[in-house]
N, C-alpha and C. Protein backbone atom coordinates (compact mmCIF):
# COMPACT_ATOMS: atom_id res chain seq x y z
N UNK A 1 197.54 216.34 112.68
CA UNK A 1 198.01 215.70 113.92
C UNK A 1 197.25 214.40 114.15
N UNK A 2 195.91 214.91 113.71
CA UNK A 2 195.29 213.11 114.23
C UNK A 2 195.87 212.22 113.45
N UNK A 3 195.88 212.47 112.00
CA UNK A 3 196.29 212.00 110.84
C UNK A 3 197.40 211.34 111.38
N UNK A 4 198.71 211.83 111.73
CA UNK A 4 199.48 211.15 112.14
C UNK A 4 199.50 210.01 113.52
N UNK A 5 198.54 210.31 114.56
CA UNK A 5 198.19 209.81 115.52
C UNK A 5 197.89 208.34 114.96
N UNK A 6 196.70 207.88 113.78
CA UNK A 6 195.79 206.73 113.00
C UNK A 6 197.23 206.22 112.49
N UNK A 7 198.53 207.03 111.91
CA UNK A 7 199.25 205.97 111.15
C UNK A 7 200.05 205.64 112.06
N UNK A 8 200.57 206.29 113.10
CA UNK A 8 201.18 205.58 114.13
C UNK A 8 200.44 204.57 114.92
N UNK A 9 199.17 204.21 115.05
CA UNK A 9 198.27 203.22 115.82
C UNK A 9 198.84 202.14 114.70
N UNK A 10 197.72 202.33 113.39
CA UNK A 10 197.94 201.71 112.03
C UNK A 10 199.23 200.99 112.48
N UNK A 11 200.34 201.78 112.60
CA UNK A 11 202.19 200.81 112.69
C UNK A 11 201.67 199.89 113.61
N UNK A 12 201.62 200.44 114.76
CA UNK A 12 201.59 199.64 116.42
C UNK A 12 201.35 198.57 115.91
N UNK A 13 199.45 198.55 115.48
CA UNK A 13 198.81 196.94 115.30
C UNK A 13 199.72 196.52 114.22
N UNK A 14 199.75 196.77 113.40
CA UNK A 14 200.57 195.76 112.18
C UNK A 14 201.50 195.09 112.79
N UNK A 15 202.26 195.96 113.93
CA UNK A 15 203.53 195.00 113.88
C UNK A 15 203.46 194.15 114.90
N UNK A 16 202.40 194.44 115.39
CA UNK A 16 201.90 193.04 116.50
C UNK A 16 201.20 192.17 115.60
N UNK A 17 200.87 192.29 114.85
CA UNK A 17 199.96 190.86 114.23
C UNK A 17 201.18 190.41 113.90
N UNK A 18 202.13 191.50 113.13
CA UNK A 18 203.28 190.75 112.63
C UNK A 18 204.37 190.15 113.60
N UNK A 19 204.46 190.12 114.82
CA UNK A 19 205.30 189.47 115.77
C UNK A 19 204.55 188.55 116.09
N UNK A 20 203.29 188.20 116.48
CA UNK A 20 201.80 187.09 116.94
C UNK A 20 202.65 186.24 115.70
N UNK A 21 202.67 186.43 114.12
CA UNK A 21 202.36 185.72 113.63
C UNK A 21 204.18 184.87 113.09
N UNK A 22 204.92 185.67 113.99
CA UNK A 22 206.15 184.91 113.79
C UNK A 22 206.14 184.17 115.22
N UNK A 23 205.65 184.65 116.20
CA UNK A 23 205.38 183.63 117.07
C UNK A 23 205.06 182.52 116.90
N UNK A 24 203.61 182.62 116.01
CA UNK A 24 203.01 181.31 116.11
C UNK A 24 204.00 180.34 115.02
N UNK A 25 204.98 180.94 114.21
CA UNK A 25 205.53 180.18 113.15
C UNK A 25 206.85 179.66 113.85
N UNK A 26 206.97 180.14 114.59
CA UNK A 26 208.36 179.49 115.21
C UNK A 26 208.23 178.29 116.25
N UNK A 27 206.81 178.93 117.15
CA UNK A 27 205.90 177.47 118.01
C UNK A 27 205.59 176.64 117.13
N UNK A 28 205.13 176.60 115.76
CA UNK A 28 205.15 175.60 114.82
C UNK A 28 206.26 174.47 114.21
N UNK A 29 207.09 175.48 114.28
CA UNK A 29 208.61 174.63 113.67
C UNK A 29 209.22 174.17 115.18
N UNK A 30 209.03 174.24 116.57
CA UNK A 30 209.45 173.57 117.22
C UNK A 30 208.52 172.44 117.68
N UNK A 31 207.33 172.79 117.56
CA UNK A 31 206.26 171.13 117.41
C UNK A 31 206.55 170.53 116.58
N UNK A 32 207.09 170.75 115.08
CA UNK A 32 207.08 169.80 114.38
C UNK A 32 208.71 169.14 114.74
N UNK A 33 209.44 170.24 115.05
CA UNK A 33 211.29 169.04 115.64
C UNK A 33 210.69 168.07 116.48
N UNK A 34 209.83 168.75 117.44
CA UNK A 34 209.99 167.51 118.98
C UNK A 34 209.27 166.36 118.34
N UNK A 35 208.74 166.36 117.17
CA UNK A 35 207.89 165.25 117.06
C UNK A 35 208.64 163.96 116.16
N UNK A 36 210.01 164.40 115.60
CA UNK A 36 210.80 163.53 115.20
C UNK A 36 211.26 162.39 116.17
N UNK A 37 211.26 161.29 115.84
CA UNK A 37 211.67 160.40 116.88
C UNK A 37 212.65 159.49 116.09
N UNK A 38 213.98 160.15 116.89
CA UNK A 38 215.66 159.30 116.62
C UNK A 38 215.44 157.88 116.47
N UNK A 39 214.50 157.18 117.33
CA UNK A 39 214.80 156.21 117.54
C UNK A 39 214.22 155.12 116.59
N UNK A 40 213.36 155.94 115.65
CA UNK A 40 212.52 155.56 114.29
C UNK A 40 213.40 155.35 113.08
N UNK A 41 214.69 156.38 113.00
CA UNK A 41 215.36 156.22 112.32
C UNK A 41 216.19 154.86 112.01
N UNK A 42 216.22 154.80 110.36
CA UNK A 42 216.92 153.47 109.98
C UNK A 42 218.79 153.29 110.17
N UNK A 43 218.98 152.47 110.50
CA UNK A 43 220.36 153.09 110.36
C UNK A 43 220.68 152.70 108.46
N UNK A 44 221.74 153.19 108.08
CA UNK A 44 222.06 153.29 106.46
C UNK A 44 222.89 152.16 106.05
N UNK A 45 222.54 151.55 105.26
CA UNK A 45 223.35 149.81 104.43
C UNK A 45 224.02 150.98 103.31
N UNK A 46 225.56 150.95 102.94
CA UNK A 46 226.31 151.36 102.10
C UNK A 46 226.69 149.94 101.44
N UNK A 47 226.60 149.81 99.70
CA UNK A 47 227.05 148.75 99.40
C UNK A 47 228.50 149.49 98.31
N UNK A 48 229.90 148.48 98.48
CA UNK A 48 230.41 148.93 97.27
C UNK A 48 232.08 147.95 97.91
N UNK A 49 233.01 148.48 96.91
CA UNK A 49 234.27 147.67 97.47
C UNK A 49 235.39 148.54 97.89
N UNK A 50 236.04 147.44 98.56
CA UNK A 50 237.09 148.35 99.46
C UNK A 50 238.12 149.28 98.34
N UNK A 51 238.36 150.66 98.69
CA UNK A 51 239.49 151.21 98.17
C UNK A 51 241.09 150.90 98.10
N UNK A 52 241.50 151.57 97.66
CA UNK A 52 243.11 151.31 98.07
C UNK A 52 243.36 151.94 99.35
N UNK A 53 242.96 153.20 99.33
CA UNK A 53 243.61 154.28 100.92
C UNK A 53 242.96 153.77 102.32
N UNK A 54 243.35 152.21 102.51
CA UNK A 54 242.92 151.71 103.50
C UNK A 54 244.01 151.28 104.32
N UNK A 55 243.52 151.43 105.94
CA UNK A 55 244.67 150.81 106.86
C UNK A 55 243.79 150.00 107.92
N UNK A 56 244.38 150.18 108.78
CA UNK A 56 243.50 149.22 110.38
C UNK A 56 242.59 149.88 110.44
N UNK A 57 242.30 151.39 110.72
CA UNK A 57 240.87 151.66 111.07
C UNK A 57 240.71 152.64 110.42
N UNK A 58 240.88 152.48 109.21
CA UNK A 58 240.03 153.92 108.13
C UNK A 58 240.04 152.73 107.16
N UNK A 59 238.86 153.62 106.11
CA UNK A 59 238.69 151.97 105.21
C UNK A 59 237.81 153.46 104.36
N UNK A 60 238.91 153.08 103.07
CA UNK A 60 238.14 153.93 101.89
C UNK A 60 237.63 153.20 101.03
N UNK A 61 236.14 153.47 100.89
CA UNK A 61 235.00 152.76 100.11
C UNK A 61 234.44 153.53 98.87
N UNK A 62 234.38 152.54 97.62
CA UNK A 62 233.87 153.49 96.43
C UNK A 62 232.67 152.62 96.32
N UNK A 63 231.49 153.40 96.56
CA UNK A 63 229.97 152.80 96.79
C UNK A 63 229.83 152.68 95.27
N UNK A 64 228.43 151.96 95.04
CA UNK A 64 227.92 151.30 94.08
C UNK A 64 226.99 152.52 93.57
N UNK A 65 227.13 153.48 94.10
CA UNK A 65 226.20 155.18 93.72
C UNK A 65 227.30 155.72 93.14
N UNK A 66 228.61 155.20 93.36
CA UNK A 66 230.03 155.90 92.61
C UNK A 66 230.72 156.91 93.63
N UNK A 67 230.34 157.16 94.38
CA UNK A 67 230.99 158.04 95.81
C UNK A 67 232.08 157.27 96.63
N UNK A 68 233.15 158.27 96.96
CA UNK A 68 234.15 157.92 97.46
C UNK A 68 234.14 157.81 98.97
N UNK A 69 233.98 156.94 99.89
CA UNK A 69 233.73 157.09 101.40
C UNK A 69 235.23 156.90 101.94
N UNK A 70 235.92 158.08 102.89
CA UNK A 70 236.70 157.43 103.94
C UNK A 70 235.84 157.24 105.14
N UNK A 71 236.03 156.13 105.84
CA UNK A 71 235.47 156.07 107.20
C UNK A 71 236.55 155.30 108.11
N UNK A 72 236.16 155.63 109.49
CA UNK A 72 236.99 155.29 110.42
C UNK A 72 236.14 154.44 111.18
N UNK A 73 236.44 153.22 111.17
CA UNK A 73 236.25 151.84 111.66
C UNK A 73 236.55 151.31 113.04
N UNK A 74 237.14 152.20 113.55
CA UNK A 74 237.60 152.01 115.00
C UNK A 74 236.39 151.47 116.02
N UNK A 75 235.67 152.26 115.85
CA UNK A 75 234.36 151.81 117.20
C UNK A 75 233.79 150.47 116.86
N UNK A 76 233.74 150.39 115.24
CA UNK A 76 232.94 148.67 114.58
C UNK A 76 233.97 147.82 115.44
N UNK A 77 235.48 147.92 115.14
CA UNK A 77 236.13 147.11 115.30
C UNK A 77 236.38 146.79 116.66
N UNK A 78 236.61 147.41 117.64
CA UNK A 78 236.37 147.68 119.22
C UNK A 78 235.41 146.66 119.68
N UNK A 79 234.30 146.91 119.15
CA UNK A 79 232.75 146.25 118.91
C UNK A 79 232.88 144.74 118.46
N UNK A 80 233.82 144.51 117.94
CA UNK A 80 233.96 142.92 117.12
C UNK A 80 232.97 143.27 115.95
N UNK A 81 232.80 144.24 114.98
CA UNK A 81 231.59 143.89 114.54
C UNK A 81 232.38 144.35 113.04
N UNK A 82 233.43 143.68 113.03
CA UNK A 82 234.36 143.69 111.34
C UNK A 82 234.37 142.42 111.25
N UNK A 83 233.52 142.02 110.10
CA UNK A 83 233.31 140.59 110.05
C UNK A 83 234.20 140.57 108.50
N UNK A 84 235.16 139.30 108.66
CA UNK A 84 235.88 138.72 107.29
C UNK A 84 236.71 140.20 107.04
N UNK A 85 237.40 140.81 107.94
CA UNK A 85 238.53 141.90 107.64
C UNK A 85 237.97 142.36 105.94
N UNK A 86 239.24 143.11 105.81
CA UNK A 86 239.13 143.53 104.52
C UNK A 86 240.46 143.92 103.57
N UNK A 87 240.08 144.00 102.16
CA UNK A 87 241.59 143.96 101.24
C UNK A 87 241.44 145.00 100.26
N UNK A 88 241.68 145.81 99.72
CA UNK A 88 241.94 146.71 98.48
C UNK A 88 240.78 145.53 97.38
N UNK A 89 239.77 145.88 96.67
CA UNK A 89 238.87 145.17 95.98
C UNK A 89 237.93 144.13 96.09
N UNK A 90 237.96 143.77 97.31
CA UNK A 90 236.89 143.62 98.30
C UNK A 90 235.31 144.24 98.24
N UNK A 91 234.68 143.29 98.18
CA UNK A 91 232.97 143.96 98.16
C UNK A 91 232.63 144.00 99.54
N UNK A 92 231.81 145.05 100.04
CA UNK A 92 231.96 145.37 101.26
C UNK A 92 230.65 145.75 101.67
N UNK A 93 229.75 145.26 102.39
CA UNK A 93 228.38 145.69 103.07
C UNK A 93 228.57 146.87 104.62
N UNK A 94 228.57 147.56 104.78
CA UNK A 94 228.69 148.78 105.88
C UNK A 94 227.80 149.17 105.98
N UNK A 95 227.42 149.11 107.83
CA UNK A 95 226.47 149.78 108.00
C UNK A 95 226.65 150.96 109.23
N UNK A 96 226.04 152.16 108.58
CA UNK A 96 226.26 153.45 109.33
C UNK A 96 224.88 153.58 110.19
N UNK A 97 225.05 154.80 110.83
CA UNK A 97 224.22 154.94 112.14
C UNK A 97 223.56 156.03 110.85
N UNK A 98 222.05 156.11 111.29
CA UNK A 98 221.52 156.86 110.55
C UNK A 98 222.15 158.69 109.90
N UNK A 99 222.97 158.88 111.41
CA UNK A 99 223.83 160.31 110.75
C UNK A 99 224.80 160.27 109.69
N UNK A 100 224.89 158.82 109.57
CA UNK A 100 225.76 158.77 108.40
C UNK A 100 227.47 158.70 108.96
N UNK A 101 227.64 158.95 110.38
CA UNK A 101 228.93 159.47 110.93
C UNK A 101 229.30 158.34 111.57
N UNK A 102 228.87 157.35 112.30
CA UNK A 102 229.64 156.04 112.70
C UNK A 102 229.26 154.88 112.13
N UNK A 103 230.69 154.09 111.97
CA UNK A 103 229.83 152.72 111.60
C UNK A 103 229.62 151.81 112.18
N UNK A 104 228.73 151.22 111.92
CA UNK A 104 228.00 150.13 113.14
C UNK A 104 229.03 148.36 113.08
N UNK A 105 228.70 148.37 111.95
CA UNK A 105 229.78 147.12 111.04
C UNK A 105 229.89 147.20 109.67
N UNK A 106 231.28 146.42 109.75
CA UNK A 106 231.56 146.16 108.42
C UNK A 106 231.80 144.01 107.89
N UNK A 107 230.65 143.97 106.99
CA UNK A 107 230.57 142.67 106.31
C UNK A 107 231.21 142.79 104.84
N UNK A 108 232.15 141.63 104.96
CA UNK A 108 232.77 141.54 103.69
C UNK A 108 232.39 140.42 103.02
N UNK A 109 231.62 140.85 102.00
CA UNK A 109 230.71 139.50 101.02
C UNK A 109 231.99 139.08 100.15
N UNK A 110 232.96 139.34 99.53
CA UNK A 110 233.86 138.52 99.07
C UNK A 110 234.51 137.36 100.24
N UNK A 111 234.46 137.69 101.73
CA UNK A 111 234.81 136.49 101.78
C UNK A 111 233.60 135.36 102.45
N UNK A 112 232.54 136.38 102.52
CA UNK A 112 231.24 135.51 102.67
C UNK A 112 231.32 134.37 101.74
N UNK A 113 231.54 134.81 100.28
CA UNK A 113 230.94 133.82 99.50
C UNK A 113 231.91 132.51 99.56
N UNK A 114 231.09 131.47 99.22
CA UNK A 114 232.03 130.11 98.92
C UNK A 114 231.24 128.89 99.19
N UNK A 115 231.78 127.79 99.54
CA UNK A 115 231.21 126.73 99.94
C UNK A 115 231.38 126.38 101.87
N UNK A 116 230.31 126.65 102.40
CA UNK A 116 230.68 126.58 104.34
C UNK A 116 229.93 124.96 104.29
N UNK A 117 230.67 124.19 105.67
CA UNK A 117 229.97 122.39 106.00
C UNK A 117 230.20 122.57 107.37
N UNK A 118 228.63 122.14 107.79
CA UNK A 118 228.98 121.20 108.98
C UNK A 118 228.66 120.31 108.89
N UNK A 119 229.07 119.10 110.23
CA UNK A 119 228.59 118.16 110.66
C UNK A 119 226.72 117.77 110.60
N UNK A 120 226.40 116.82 109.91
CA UNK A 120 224.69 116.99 109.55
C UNK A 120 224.62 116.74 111.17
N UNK A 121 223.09 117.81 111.37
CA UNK A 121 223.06 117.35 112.67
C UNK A 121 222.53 116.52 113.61
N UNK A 122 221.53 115.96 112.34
CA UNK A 122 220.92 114.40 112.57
C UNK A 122 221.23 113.34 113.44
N UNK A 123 222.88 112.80 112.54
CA UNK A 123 223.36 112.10 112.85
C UNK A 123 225.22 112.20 112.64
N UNK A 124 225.61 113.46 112.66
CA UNK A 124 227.29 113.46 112.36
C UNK A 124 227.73 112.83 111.08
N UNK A 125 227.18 112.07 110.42
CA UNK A 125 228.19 111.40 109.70
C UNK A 125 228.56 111.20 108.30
N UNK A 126 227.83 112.89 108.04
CA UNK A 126 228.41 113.39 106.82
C UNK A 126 227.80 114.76 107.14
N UNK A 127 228.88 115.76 105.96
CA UNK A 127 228.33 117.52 106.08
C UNK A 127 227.45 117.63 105.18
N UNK A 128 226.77 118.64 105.70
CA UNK A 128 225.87 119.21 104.67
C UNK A 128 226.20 120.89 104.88
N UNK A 129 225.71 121.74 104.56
CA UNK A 129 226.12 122.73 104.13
C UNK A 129 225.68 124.02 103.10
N UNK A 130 225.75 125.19 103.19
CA UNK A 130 225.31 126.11 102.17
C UNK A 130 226.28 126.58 101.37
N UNK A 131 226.25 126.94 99.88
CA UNK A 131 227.60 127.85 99.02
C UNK A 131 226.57 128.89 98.68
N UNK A 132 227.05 130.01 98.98
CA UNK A 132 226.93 131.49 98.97
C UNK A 132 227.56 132.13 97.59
N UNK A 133 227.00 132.13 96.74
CA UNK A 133 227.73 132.48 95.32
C UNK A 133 226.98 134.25 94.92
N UNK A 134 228.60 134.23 94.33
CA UNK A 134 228.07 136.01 93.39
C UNK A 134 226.72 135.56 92.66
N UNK A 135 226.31 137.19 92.73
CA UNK A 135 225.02 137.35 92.37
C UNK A 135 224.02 137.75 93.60
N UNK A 136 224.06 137.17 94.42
CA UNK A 136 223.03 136.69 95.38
C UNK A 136 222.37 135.18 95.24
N UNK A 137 223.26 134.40 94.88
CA UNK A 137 222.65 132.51 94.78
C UNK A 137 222.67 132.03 95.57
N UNK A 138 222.13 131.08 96.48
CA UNK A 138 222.44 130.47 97.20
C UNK A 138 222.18 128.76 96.88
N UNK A 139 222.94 127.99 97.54
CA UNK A 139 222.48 126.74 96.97
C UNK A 139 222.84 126.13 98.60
N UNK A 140 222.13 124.82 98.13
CA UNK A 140 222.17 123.80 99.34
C UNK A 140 223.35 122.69 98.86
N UNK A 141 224.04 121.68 100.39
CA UNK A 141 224.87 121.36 100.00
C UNK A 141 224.34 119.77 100.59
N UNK A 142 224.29 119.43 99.87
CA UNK A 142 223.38 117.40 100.52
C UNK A 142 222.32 118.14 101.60
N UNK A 143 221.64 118.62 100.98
CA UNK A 143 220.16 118.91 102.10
C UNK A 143 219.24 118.76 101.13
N UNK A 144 218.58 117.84 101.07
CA UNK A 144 217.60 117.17 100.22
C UNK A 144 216.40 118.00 100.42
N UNK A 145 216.23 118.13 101.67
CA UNK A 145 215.06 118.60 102.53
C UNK A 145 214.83 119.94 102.68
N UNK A 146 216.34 120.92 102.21
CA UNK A 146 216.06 122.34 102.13
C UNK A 146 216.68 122.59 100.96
N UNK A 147 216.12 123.73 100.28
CA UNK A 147 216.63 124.11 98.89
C UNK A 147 216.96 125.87 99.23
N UNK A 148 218.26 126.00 99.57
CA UNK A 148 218.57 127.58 99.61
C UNK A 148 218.15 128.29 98.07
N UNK A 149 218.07 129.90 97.98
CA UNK A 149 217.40 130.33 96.71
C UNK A 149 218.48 131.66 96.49
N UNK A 150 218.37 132.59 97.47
CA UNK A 150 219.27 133.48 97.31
C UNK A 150 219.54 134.12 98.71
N UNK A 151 220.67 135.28 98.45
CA UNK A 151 220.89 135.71 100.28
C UNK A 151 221.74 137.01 99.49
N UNK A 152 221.50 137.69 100.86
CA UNK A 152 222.10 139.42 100.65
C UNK A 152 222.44 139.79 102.44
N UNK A 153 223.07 140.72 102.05
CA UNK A 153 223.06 141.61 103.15
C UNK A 153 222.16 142.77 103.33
N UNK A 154 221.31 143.08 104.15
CA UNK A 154 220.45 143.71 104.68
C UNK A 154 219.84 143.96 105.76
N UNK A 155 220.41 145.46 106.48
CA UNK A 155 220.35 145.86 107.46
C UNK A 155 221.58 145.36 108.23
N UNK A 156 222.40 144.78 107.97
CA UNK A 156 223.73 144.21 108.84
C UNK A 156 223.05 142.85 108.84
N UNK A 157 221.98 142.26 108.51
CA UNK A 157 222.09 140.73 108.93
C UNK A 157 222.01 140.01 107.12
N UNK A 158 221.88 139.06 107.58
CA UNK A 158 222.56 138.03 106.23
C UNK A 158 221.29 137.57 105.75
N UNK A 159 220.59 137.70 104.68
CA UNK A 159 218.93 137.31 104.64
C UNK A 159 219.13 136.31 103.61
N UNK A 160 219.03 135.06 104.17
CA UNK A 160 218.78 133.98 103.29
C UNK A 160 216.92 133.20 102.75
N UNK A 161 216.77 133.22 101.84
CA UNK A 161 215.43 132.57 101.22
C UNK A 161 215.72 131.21 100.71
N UNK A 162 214.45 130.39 101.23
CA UNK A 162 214.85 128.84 101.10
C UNK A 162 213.42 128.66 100.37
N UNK A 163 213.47 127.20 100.12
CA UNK A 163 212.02 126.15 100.32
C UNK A 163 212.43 124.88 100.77
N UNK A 164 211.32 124.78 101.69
CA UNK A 164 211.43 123.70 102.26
C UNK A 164 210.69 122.57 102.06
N UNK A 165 211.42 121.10 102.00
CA UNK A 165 210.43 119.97 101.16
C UNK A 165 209.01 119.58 102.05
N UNK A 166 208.23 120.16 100.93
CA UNK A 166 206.82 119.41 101.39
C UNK A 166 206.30 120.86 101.87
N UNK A 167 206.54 121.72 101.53
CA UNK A 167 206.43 123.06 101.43
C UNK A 167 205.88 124.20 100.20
N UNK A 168 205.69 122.90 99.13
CA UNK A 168 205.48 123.33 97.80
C UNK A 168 206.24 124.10 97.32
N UNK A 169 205.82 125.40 96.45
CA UNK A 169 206.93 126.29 96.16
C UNK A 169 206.68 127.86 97.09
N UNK A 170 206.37 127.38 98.14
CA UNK A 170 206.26 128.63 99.31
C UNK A 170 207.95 129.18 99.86
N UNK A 171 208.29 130.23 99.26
CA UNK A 171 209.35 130.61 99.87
C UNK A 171 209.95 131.15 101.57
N UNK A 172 210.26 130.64 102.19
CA UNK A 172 210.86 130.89 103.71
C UNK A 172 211.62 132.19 103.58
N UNK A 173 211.70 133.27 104.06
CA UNK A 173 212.70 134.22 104.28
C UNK A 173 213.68 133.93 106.10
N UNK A 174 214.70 134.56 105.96
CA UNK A 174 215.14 134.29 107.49
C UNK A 174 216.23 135.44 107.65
N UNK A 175 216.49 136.19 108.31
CA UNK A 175 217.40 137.31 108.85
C UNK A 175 218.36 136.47 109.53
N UNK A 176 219.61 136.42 109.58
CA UNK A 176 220.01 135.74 110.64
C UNK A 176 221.71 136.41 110.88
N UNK A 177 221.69 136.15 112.09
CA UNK A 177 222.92 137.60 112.73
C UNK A 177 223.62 136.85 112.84
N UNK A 178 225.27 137.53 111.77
CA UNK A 178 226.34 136.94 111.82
C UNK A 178 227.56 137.13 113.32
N UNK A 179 228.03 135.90 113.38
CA UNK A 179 228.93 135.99 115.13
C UNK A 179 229.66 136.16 114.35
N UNK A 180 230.65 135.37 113.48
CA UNK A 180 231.93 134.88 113.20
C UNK A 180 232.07 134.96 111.87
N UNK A 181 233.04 135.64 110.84
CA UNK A 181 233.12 135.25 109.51
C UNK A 181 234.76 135.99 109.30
N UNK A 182 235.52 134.35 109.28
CA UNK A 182 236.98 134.78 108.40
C UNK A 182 236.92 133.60 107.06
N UNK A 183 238.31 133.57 107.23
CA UNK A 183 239.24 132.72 105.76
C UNK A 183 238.28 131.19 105.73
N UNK A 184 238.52 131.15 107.43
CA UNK A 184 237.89 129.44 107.38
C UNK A 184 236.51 128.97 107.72
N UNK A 185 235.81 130.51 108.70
CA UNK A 185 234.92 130.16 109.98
C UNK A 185 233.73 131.10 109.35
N UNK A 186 232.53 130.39 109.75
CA UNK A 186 230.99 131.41 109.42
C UNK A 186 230.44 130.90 110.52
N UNK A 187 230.06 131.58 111.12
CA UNK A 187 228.89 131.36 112.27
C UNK A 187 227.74 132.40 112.62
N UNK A 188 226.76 132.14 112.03
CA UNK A 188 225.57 132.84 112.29
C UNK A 188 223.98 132.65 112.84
N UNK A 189 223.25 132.98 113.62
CA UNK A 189 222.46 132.28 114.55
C UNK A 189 221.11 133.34 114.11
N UNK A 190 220.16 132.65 114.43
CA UNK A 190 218.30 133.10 114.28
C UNK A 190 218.02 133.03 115.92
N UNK A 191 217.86 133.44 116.44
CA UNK A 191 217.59 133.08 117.78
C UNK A 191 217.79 131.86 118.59
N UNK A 192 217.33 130.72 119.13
CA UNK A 192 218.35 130.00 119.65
C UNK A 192 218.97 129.15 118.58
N UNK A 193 218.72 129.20 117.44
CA UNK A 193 219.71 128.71 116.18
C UNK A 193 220.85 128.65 115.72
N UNK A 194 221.84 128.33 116.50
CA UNK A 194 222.90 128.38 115.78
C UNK A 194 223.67 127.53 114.56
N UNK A 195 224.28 128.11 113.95
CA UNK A 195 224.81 127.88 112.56
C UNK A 195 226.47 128.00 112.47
N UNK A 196 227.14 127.11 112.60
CA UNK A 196 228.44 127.21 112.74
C UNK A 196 228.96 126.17 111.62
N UNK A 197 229.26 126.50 110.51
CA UNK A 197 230.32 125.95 109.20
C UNK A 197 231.57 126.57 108.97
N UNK A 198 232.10 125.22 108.42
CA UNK A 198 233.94 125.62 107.86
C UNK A 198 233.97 125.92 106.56
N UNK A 199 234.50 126.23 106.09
CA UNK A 199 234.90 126.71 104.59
C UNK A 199 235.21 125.54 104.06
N UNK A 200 234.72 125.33 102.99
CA UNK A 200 235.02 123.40 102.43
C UNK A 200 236.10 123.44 101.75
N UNK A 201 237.06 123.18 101.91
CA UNK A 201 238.50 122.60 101.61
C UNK A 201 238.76 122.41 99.94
């Protein structure tokens, strides 16, 4: 009888250490959730070109990882934030919200690239200008004084690298957030910087 009395105690404690110790493992795994912070998160750059099974606001993308994306474009577009529309073979920069489930915008580097002019702003009375070429090239267009090097998309903004004369060979980086980009129009600004070129004829 005692005998049995010691293995029934024996149970009792065991299975309290053993509930203590799923306690403490479950207070563990909810300190470590609360300590995630959403707002740390990156949102996601998808690179690749437009599919065929595309309409106004679904846009099927075959990424440069080889994966097939449909996504629904509605909220980017709502947003103004479908820059240079898009066509069946189209290279396409998209950027999703870190869940992977909305997209923030869509940049279309096929019609990024080319030759854009404005007015010099010196004195008006000739353009100068950047051409945006495959690869990631960039070149300058009568700017003696700046030498573009290359440019990408990253993070949703347009990252162009220069040197500037009398600058040696120190490279400039610059992020700069696109307003406007169709057939004819690029406009993109650095803070009070704005940048507004035509597509050169």
């Amino acid at each position: 009888m005692r005998k049995l009395m010691f293995l029934a105690l024996g149970a009792i404690v065991g299975l309290s250490f053993t509930a203590c110790g799923n306690k403490q493992a479950q207070t563990g795994v909810y300190s470590d959730s609360t300590e995630v912070d959403s707002s740390k998160l990156k949102d996601v750059v998808v690179y690749g070109l437009c599919g065929d099974n595309t309409a106004m606001n679904s846009l099927q993308m075959m990424t440069d990882m080889g994966d097939t994306l449909n996504l629904n474009i509605e909220e980017a577009r709502e947003n103004n934030q479908v820059f240079g529309n898009y066509a069946p073979g189209d290279r396409l920069a998209i950027v999703l919200t870190p869940d992977k489930k909305i997209v923030k915008s869509v940049i279309n580097e096929s019609v990024l690239m080319g030759k854009w002019l404005m007015p010099n702003p010196i004195d008006g009375s000739s353009e100068v200008g950047i051409s945006i070429k495959d690869g990631g090239i960039a070149e300058s267009i009568e700017q003696p004084t700046i030498i573009y090097k290359t440019w990408k998309i990253i993070d949703g903004k347009l990252e162009i690298t220069l040197v500037r004369e009398g600058g040696g060979d120190e490279e400039e980086t610059n992020w700069y957030t696109i307003d406007k980009l169709d057939a004819d129009s690029l406009i993109y600004h650095l803070d009070d910087e704005v940048f507004e070129y035509s597509r050169a004829k």
